[in-house]
PDB file of N, CA and C in Angstrom:
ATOM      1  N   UNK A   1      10.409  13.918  11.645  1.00  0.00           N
ATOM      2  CA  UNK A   1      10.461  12.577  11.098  1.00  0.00           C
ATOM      3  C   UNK A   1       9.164  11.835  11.403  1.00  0.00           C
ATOM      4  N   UNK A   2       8.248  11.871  12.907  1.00  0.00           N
ATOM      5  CA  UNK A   2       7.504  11.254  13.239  1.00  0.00           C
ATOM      6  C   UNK A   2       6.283  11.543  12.489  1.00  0.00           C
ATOM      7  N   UNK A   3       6.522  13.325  11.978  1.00  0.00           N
ATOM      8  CA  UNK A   3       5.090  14.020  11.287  1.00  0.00           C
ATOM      9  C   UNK A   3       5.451  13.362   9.790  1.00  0.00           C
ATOM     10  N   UNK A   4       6.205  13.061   9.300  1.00  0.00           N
ATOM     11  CA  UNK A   4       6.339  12.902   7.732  1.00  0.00           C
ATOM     12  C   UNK A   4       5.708  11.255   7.480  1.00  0.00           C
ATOM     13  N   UNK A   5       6.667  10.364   8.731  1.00  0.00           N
ATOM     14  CA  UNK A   5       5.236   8.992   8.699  1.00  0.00           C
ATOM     15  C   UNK A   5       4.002   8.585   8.982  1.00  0.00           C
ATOM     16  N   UNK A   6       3.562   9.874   9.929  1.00  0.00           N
ATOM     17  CA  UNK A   6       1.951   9.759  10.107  1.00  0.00           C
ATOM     18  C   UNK A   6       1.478  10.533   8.821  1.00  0.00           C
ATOM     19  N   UNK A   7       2.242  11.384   8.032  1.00  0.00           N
ATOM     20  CA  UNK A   7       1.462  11.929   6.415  1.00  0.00           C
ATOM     21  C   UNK A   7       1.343  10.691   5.332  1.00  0.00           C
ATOM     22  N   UNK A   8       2.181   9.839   5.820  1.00  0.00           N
ATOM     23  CA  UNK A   8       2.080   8.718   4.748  1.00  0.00           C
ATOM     24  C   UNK A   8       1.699   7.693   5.423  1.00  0.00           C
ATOM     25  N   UNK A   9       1.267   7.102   6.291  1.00  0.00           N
ATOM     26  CA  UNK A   9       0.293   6.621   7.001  1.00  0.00           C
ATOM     27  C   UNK A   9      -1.021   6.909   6.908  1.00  0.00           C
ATOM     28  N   UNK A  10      -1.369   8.000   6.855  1.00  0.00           N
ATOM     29  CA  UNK A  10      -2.713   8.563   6.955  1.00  0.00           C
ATOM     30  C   UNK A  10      -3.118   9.115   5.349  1.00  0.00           C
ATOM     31  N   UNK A  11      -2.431   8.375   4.515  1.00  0.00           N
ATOM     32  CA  UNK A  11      -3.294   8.595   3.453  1.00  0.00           C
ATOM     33  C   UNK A  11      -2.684   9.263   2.537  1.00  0.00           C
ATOM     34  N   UNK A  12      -2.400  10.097   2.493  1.00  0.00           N
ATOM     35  CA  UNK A  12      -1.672  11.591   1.599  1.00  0.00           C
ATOM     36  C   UNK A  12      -1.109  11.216   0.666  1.00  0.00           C
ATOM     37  N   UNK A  13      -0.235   9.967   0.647  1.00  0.00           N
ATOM     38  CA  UNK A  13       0.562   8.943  -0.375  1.00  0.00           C
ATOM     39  C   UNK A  13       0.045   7.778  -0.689  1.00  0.00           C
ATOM     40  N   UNK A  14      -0.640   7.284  -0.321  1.00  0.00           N
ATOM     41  CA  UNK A  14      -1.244   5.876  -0.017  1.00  0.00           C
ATOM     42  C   UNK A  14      -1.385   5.605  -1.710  1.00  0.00           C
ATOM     43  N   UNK A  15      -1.426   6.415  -2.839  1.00  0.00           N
ATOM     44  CA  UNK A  15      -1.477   5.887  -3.792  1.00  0.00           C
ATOM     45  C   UNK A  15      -0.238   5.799  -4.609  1.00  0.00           C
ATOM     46  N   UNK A  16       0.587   6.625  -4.233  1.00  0.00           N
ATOM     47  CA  UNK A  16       2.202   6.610  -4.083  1.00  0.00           C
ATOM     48  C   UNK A  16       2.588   5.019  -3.813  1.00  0.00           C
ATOM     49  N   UNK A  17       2.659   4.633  -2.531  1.00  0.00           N
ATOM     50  CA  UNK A  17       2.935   3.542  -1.979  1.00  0.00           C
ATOM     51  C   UNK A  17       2.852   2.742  -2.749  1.00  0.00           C
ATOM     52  N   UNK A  18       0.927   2.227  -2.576  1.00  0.00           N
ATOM     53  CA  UNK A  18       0.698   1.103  -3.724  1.00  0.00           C
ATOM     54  C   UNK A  18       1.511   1.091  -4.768  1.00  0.00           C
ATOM     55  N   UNK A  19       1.598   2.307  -6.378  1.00  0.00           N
ATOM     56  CA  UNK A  19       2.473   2.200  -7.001  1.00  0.00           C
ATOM     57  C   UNK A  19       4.162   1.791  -6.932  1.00  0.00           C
ATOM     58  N   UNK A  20       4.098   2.212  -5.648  1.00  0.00           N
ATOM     59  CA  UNK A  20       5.692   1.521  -5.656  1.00  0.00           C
ATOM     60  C   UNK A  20       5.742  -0.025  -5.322  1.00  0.00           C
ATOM     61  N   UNK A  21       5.077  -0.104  -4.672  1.00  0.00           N
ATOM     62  CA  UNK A  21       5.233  -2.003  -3.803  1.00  0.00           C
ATOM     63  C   UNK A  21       4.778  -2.638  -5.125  1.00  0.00           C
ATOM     64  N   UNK A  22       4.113  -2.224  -6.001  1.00  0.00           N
ATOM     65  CA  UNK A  22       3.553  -3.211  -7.317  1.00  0.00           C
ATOM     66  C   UNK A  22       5.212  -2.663  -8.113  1.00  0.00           C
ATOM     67  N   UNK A  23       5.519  -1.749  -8.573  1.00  0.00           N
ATOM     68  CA  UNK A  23       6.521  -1.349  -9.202  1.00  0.00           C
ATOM     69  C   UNK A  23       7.715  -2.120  -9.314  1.00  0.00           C
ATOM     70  N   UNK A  24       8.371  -1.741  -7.964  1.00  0.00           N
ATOM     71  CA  UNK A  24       9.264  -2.261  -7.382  1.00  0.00           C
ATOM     72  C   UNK A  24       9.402  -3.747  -6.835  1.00  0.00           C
ATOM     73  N   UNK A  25       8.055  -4.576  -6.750  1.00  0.00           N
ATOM     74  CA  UNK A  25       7.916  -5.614  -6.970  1.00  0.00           C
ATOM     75  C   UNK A  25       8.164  -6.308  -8.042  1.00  0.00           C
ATOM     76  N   UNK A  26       7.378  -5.735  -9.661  1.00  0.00           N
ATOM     77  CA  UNK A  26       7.849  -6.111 -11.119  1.00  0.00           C
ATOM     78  C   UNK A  26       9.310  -6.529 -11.234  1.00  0.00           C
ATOM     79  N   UNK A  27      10.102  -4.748 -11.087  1.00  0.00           N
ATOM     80  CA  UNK A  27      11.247  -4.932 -11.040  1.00  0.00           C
ATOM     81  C   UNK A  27      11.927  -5.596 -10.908  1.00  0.00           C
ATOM     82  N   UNK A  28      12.036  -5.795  -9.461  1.00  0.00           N
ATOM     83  CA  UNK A  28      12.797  -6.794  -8.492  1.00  0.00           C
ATOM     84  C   UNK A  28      12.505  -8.709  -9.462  1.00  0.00           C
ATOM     85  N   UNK A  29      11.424  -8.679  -9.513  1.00  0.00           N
ATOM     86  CA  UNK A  29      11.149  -9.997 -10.530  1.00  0.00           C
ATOM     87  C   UNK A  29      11.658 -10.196 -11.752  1.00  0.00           C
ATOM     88  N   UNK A  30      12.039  -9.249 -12.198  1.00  0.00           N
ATOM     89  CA  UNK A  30      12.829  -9.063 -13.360  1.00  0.00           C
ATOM     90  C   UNK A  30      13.935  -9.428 -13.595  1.00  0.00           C
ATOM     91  N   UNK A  31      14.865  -9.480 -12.686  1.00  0.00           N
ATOM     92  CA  UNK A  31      16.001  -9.669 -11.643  1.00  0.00           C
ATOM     93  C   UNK A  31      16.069 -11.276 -11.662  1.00  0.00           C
ATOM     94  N   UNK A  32      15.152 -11.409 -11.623  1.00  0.00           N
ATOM     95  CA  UNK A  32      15.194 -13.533 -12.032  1.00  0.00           C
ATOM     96  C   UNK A  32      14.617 -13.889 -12.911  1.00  0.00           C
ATOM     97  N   UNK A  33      14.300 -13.353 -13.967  1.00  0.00           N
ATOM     98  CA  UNK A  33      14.257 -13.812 -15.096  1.00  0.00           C
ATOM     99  C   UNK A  33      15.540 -13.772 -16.552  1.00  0.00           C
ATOM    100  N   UNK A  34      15.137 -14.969 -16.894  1.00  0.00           N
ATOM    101  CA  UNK A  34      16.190 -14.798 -18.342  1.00  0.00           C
ATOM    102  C   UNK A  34      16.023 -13.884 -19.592  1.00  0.00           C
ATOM    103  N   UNK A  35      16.029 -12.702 -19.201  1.00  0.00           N
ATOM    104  CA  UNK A  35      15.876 -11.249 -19.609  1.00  0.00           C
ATOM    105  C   UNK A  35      17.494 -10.385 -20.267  1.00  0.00           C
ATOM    106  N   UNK A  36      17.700 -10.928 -21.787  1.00  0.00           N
ATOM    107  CA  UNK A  36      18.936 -10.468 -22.074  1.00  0.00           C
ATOM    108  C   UNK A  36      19.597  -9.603 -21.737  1.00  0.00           C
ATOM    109  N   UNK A  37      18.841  -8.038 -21.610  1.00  0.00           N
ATOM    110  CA  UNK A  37      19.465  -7.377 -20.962  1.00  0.00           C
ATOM    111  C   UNK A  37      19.581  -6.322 -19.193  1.00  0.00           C
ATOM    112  N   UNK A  38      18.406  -7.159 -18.539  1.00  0.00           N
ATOM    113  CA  UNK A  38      18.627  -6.664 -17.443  1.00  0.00           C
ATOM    114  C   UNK A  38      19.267  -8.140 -16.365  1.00  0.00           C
ATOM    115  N   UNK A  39      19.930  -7.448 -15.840  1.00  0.00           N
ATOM    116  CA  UNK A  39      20.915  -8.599 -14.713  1.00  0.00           C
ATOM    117  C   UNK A  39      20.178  -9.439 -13.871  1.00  0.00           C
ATOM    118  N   UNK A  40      20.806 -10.394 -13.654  1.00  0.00           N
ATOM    119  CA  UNK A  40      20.766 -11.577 -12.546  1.00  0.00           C
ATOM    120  C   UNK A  40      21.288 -11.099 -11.553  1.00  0.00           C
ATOM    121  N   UNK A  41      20.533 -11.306 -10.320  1.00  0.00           N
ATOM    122  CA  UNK A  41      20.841 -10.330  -8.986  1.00  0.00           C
ATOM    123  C   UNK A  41      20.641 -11.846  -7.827  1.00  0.00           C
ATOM    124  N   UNK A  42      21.846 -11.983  -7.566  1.00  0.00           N
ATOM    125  CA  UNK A  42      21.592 -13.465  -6.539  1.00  0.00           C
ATOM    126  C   UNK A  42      20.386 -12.402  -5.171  1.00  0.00           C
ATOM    127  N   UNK A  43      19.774 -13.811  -4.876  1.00  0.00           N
ATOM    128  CA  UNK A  43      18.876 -13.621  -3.764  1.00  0.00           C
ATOM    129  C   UNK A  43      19.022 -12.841  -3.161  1.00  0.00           C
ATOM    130  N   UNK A  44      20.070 -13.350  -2.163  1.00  0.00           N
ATOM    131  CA  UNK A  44      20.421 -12.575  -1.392  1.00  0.00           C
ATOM    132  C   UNK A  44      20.997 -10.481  -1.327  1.00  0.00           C
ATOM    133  N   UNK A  45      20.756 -10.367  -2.564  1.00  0.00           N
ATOM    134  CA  UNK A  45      20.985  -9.043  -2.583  1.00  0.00           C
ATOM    135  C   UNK A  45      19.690  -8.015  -3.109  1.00  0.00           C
ATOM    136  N   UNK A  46      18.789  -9.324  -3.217  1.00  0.00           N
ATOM    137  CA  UNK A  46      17.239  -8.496  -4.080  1.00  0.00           C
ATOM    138  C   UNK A  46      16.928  -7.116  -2.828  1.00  0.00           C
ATOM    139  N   UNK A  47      16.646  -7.800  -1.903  1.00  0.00           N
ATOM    140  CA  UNK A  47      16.443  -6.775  -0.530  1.00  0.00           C
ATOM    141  C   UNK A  47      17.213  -5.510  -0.796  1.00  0.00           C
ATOM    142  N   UNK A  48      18.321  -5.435  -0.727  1.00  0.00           N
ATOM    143  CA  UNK A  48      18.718  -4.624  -1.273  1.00  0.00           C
ATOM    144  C   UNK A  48      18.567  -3.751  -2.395  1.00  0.00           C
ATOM    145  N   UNK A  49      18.752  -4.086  -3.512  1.00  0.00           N
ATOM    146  CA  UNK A  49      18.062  -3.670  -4.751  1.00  0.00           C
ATOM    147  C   UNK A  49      16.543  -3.005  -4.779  1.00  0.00           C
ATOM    148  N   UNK A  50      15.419  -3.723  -3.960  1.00  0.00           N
ATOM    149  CA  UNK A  50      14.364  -3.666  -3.850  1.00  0.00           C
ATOM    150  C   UNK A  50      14.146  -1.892  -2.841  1.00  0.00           C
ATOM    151  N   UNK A  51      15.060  -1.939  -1.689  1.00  0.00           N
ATOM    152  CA  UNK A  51      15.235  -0.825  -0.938  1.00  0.00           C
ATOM    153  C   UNK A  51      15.984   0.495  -1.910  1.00  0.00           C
ATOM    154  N   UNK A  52      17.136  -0.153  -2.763  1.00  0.00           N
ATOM    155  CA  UNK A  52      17.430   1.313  -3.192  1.00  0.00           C
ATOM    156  C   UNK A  52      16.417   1.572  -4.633  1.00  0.00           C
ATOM    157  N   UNK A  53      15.489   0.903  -4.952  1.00  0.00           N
ATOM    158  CA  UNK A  53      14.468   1.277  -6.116  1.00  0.00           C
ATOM    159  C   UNK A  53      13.489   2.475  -5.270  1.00  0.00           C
ATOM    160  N   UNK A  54      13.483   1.559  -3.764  1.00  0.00           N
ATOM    161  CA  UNK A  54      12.475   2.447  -3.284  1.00  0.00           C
ATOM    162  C   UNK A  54      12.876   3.842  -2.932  1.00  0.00           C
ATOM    163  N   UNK A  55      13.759   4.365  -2.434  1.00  0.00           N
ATOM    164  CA  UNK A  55      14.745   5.223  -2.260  1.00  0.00           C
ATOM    165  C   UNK A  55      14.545   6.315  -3.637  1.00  0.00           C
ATOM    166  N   UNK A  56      14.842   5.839  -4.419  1.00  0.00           N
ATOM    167  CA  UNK A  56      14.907   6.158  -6.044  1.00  0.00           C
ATOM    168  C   UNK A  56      13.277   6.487  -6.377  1.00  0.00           C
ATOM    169  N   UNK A  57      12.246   5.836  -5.659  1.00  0.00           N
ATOM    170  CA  UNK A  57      11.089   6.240  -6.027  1.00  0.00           C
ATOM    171  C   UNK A  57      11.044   7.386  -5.640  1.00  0.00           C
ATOM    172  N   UNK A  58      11.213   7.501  -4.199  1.00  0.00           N
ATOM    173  CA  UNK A  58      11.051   8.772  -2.909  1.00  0.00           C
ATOM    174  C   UNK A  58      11.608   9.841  -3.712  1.00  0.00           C
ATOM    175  N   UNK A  59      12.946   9.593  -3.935  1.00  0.00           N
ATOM    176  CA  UNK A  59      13.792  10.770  -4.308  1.00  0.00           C
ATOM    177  C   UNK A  59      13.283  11.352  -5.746  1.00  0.00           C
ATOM    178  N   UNK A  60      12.833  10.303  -6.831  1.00  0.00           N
ATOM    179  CA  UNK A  60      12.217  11.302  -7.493  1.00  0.00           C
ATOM    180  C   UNK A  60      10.798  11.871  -7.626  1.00  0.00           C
ATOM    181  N   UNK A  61      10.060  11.414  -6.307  1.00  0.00           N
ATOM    182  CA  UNK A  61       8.591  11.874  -5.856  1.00  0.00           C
ATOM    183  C   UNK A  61       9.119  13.317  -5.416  1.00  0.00           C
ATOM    184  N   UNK A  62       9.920  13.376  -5.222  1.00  0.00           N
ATOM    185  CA  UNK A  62      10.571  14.686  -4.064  1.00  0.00           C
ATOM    186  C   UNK A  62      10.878  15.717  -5.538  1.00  0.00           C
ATOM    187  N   UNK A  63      11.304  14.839  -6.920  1.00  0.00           N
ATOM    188  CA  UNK A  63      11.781  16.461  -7.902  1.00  0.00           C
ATOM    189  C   UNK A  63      10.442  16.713  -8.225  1.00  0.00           C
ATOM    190  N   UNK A  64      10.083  15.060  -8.346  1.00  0.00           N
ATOM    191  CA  UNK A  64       8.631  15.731  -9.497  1.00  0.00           C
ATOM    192  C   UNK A  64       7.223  16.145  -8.995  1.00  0.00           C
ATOM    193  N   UNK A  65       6.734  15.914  -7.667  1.00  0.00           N
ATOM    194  CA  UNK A  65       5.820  16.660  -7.266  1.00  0.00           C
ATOM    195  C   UNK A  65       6.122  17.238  -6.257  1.00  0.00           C
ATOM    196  N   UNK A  66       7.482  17.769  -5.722  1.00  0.00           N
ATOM    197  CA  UNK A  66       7.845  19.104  -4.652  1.00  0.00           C
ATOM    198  C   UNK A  66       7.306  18.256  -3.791  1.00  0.00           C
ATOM    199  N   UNK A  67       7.441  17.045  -2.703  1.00  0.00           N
ATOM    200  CA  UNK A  67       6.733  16.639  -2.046  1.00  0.00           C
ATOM    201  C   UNK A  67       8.125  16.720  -1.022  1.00  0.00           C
ATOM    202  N   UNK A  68       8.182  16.822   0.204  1.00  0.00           N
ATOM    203  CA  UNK A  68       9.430  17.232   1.327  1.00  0.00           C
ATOM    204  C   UNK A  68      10.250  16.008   1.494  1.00  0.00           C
ATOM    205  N   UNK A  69      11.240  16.022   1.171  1.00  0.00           N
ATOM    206  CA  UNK A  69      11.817  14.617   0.658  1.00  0.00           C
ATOM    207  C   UNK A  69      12.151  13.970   2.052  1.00  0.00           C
ATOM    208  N   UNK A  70      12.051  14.141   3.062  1.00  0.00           N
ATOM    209  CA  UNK A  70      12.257  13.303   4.394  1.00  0.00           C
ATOM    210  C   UNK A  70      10.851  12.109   4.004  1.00  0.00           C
ATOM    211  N   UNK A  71       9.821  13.176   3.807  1.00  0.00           N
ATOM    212  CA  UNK A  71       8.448  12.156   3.583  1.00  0.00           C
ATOM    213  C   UNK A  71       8.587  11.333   2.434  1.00  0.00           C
ATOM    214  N   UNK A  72       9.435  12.072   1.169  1.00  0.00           N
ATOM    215  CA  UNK A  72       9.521  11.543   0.233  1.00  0.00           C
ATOM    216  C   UNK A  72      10.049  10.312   0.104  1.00  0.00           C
ATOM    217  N   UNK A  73      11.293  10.729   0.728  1.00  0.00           N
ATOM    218  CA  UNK A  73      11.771   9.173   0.877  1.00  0.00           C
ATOM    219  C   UNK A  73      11.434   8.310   1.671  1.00  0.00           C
ATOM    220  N   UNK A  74      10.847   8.552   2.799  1.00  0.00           N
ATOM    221  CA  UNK A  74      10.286   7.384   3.709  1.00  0.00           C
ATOM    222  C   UNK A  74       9.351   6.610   2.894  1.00  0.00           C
ATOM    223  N   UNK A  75       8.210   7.543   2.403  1.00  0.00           N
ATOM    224  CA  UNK A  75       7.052   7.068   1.238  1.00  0.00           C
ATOM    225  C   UNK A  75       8.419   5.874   0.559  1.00  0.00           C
ATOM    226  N   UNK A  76       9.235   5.727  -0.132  1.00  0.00           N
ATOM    227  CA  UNK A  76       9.757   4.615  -1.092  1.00  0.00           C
ATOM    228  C   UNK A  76       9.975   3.915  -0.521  1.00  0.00           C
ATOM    229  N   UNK A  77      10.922   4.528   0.766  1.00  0.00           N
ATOM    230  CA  UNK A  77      11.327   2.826   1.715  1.00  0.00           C
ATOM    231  C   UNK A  77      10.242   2.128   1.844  1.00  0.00           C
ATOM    232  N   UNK A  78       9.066   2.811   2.566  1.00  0.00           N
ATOM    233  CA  UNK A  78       7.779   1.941   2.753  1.00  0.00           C
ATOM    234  C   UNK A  78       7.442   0.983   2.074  1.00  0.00           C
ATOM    235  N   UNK A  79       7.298   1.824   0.175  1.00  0.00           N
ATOM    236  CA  UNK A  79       7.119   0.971  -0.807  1.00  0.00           C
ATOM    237  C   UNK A  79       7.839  -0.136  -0.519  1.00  0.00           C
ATOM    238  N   UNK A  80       9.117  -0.145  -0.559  1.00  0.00           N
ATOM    239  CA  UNK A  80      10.064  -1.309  -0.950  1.00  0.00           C
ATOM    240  C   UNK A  80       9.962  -2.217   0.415  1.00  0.00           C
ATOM    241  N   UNK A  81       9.650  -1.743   1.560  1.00  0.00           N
ATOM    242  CA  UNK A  81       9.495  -2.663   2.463  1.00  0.00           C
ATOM    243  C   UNK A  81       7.746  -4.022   2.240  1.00  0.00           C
ATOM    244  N   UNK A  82       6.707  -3.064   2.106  1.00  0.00           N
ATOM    245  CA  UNK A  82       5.736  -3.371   1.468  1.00  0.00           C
ATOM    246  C   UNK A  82       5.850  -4.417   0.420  1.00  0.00           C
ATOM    247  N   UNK A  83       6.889  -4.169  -0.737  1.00  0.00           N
ATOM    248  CA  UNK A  83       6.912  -5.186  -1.785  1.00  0.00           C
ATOM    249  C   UNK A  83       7.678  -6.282  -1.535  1.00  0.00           C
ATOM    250  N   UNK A  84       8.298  -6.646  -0.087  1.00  0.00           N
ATOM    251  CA  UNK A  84       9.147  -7.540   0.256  1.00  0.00           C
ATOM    252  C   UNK A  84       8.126  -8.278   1.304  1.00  0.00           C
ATOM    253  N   UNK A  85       7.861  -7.377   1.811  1.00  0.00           N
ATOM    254  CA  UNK A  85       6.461  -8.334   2.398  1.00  0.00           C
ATOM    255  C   UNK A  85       5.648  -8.859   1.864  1.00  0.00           C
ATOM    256  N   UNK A  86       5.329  -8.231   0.773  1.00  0.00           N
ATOM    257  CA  UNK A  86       4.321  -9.003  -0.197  1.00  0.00           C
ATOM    258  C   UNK A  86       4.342  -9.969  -0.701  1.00  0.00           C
ATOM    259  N   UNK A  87       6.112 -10.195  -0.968  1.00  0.00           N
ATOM    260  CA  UNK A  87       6.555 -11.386  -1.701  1.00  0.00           C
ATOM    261  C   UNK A  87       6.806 -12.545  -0.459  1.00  0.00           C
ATOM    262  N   UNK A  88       7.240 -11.988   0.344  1.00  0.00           N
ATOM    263  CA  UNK A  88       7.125 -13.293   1.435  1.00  0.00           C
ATOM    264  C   UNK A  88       6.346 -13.672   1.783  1.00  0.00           C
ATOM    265  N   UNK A  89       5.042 -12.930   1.636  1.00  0.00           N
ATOM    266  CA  UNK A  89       3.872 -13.385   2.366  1.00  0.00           C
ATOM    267  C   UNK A  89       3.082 -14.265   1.255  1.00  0.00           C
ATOM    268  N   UNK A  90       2.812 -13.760  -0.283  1.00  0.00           N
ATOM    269  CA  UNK A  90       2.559 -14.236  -1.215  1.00  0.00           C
ATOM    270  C   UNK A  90       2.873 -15.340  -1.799  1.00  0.00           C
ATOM    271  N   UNK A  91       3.991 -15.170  -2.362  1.00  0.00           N
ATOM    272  CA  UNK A  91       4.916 -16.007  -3.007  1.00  0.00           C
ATOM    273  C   UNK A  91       5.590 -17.181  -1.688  1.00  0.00           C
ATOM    274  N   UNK A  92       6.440 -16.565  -1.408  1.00  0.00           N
ATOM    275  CA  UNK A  92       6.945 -17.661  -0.403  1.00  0.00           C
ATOM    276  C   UNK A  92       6.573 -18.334   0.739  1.00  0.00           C
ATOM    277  N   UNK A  93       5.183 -17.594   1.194  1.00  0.00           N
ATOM    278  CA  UNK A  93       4.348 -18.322   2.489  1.00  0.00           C
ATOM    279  C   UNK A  93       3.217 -19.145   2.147  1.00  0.00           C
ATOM    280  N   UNK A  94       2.616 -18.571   0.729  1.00  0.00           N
ATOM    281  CA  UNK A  94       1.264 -19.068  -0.224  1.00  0.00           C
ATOM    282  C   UNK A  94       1.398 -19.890  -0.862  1.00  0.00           C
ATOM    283  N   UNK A  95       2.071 -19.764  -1.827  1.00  0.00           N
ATOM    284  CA  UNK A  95       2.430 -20.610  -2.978  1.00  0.00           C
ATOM    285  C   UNK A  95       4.244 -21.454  -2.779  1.00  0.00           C
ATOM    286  N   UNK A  96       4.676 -21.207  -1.417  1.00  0.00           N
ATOM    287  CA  UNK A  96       5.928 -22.333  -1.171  1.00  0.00           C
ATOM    288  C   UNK A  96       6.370 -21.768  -1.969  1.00  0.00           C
ATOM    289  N   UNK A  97       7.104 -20.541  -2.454  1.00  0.00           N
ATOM    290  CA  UNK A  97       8.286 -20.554  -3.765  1.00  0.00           C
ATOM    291  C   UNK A  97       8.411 -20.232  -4.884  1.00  0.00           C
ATOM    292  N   UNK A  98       6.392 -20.285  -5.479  1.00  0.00           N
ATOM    293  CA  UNK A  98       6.442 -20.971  -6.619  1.00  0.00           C
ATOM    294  C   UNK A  98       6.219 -18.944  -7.004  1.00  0.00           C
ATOM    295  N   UNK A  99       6.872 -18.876  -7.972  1.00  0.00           N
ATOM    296  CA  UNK A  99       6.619 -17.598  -8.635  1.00  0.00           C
ATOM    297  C   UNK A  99       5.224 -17.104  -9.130  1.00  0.00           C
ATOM    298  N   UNK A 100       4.641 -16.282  -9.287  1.00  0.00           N
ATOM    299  CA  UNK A 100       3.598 -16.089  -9.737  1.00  0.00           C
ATOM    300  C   UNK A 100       3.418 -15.954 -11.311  1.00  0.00           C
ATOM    301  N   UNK A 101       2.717 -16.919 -11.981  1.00  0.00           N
ATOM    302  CA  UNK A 101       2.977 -17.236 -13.527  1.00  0.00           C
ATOM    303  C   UNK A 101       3.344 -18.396 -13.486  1.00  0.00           C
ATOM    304  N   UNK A 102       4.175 -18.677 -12.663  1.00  0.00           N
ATOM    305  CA  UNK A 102       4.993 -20.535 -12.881  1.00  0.00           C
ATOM    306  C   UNK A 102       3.640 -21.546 -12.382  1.00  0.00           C
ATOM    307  N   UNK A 103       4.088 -22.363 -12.701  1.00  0.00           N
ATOM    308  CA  UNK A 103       2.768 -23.160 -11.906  1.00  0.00           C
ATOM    309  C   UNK A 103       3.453 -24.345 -11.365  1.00  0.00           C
ATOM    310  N   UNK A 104       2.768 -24.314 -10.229  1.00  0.00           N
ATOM    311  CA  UNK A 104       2.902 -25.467  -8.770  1.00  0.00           C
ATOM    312  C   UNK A 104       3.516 -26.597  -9.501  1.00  0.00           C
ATOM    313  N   UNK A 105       4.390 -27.277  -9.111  1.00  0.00           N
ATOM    314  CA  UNK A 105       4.657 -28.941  -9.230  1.00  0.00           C
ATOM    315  C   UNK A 105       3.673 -29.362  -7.948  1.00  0.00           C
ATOM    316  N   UNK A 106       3.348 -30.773  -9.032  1.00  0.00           N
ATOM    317  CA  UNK A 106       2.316 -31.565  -8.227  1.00  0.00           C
ATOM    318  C   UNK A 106       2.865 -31.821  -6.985  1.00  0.00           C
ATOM    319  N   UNK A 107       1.778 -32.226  -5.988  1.00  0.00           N
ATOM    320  CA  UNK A 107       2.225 -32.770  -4.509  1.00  0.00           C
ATOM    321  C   UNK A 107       2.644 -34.401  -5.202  1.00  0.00           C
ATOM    322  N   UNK A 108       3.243 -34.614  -3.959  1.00  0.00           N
ATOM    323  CA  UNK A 108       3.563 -36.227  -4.721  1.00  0.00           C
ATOM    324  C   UNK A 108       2.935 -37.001  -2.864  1.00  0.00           C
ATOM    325  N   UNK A 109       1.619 -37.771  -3.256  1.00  0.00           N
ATOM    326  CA  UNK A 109       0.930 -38.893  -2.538  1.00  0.00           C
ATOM    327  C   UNK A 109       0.147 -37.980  -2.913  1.00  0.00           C
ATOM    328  N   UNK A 110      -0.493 -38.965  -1.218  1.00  0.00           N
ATOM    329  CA  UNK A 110      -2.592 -38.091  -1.103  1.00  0.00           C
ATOM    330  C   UNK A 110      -2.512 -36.600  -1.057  1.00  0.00           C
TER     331      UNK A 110
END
């Protein structure tokens, strides 16, 4: 287990990853938009959602390039942990909330 996160630590996936944390980020945004046919997913369960996309990445990194699916799947969790950080750190620590595309409501005074 310890050798499969220093392979994706050290590079081997690192372009794996990225693709998922942007991916699975989209996704997950998708999820709050008024999008006829994909669902409304209250907040509180995006985390979720966001973890089993990543899961779902791993697992099919594991059919489609034979990659050892312990690594495989850690590689998605990562992703999906990655794209939740991103958004908290981005979105909800940067911009207070504001979605990316939406634009800021004014401050109100100086």
């Amino acid at each position: 287990m310890v050798a499969a996160v220093k392979q994706v630590v050290t590079g081997e996936d690192l372009a794996l990853l990225a693709a998922l944390m942007i991916t699975i980020g989209g996704l997950v945004r998708t999820t709050k938009a008024d999008i006829p046919f994909v669902p409304n997913v209250d907040s509180r369960w995006r985390p979720f959602v966001a973890l089993a996309l990543g899961a779902l990445g791993g697992m099919l990194d594991a059919l489609v390039r034979g990659t050892p699916f312990v690594r495989a799947l850690l590689t998605g969790i990562m992703g999906a942990i990655g794209a939740i950080a991103g958004h908290q750190t981005f979105v909800e620590g940067l911009r207070g909330g504001v979605e990316i595309g939406e634009t800021k409501p004014p401050k109100d005074g100086p």
